[in-house]
C-alpha atoms as a PDB file:
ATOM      1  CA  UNK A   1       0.000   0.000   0.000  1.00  0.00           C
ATOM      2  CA  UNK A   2       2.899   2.508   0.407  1.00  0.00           C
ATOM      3  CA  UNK A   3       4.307   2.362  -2.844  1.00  0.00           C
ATOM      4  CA  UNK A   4       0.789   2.536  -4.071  1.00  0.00           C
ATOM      5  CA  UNK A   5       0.266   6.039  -2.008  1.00  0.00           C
ATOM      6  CA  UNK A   6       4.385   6.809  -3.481  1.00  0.00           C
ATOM      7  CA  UNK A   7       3.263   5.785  -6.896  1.00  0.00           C
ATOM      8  CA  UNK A   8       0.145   8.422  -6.765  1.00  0.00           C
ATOM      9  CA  UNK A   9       2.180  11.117  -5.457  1.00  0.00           C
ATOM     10  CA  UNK A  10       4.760  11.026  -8.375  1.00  0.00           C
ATOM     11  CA  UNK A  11       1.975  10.703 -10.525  1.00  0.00           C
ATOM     12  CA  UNK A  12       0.905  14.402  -9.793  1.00  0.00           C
ATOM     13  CA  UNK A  13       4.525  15.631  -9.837  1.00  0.00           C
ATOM     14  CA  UNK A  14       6.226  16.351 -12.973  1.00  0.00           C
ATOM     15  CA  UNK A  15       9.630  15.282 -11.276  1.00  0.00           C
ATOM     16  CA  UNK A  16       8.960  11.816  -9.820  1.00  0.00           C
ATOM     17  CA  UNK A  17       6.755  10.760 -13.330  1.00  0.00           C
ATOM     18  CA  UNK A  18       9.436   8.472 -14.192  1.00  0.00           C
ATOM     19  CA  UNK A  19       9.193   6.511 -11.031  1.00  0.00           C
ATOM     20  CA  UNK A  20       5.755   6.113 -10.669  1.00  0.00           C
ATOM     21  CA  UNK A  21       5.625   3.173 -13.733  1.00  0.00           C
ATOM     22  CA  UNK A  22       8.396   1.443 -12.091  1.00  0.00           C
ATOM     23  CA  UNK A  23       6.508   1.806  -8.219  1.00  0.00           C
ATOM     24  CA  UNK A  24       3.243   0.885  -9.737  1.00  0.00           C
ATOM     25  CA  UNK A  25       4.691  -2.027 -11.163  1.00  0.00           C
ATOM     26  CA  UNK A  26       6.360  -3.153  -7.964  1.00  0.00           C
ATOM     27  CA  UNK A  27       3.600  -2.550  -5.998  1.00  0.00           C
ATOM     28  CA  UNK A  28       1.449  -4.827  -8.084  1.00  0.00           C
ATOM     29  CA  UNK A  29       3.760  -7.658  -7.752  1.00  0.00           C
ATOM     30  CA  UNK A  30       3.990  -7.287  -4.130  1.00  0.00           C
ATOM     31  CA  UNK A  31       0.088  -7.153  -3.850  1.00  0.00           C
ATOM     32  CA  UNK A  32      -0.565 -10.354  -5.581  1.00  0.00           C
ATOM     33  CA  UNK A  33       2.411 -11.590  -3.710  1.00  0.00           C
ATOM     34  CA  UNK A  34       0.785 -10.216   0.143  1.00  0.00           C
ATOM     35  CA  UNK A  35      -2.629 -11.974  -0.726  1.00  0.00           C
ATOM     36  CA  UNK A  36      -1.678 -15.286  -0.983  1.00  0.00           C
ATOM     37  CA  UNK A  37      -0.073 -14.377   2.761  1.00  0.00           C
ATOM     38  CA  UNK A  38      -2.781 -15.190   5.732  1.00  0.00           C
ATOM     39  CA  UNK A  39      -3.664 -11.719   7.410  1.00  0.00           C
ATOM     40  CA  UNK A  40      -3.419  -7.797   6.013  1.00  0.00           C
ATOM     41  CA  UNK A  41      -5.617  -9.175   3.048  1.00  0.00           C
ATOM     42  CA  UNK A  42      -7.277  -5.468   3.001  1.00  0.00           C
ATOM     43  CA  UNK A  43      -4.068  -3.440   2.640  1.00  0.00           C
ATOM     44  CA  UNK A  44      -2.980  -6.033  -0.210  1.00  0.00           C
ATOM     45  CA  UNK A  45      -6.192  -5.130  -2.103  1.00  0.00           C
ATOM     46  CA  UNK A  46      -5.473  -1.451  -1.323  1.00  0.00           C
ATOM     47  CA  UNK A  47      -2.684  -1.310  -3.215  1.00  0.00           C
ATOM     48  CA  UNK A  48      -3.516  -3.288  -5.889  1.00  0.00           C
ATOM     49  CA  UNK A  49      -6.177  -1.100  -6.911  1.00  0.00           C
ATOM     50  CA  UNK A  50      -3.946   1.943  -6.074  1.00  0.00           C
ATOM     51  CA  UNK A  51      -0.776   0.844  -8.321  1.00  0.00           C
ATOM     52  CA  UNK A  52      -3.315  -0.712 -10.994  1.00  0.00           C
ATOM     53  CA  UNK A  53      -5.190   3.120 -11.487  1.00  0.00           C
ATOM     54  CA  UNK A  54      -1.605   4.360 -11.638  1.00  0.00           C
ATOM     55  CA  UNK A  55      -0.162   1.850 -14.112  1.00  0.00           C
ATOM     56  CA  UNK A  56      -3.811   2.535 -16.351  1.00  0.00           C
ATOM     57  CA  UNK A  57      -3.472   6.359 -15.381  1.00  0.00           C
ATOM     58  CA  UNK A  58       0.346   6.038 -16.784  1.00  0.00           C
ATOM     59  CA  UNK A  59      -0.427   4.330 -19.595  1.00  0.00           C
ATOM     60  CA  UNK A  60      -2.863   6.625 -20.830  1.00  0.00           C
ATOM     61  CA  UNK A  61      -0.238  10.013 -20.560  1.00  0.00           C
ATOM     62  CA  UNK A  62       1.541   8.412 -22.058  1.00  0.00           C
ATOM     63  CA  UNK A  63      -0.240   7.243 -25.130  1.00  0.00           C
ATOM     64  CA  UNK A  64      -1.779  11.254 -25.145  1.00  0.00           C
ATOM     65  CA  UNK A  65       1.869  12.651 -24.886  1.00  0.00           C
ATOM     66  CA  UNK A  66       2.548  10.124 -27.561  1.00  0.00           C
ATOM     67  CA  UNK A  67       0.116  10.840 -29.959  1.00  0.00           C
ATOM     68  CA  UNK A  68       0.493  14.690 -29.348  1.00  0.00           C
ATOM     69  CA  UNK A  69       3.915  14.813 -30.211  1.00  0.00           C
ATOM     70  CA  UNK A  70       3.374  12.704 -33.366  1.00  0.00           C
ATOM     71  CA  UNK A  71       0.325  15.283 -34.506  1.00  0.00           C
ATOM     72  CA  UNK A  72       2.811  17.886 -34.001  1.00  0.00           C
ATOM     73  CA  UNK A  73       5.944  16.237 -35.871  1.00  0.00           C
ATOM     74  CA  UNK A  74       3.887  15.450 -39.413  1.00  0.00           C
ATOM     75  CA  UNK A  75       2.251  18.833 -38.789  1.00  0.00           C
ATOM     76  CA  UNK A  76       5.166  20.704 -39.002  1.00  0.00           C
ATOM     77  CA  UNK A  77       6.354  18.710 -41.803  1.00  0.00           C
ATOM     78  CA  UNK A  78       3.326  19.219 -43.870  1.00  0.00           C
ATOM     79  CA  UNK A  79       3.633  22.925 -43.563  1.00  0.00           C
ATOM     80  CA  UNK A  80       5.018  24.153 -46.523  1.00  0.00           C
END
């Protein structure tokens, strides 16, 4: 659950971006990995959900940042 709530925090940041993937991914592992474990089933499921919005939320900046700087590369090589 803590590198869920580390993983949301360099979400919002513009400095700590780049971590966040890495964290979220991390996280998930460890969440999957704390369920099978008998006890602290509810902070497993925390932070699965937590690191799975941020992978999703991640993935989808991404793919806008992607796709915005491809509009704007053929753009400016269309322009005459």
């Amino acid at each position: 659950m803590a590198l869920g709530i580390i993983s949301v925090a360099g979400l919002v940041t513009v400095l700590a971006s780049a971590c966040a993937v890495p964290l979220a991914i991390v996280g998930l592992i460890l969440g999957f990995v704390a369920l099978r474990r008998p006890g602290g089933r509810g902070k497993a499921t925390a932070g699965i959900v937590m690191n799975g919005l941020v992978s999703l939320l991640s993935l989808l900046i991404f793919m806008y940042v992607g796709v915005s700087l491809l509009v704007t590369i053929f753009s400016i090589a269309a322009s005459p």
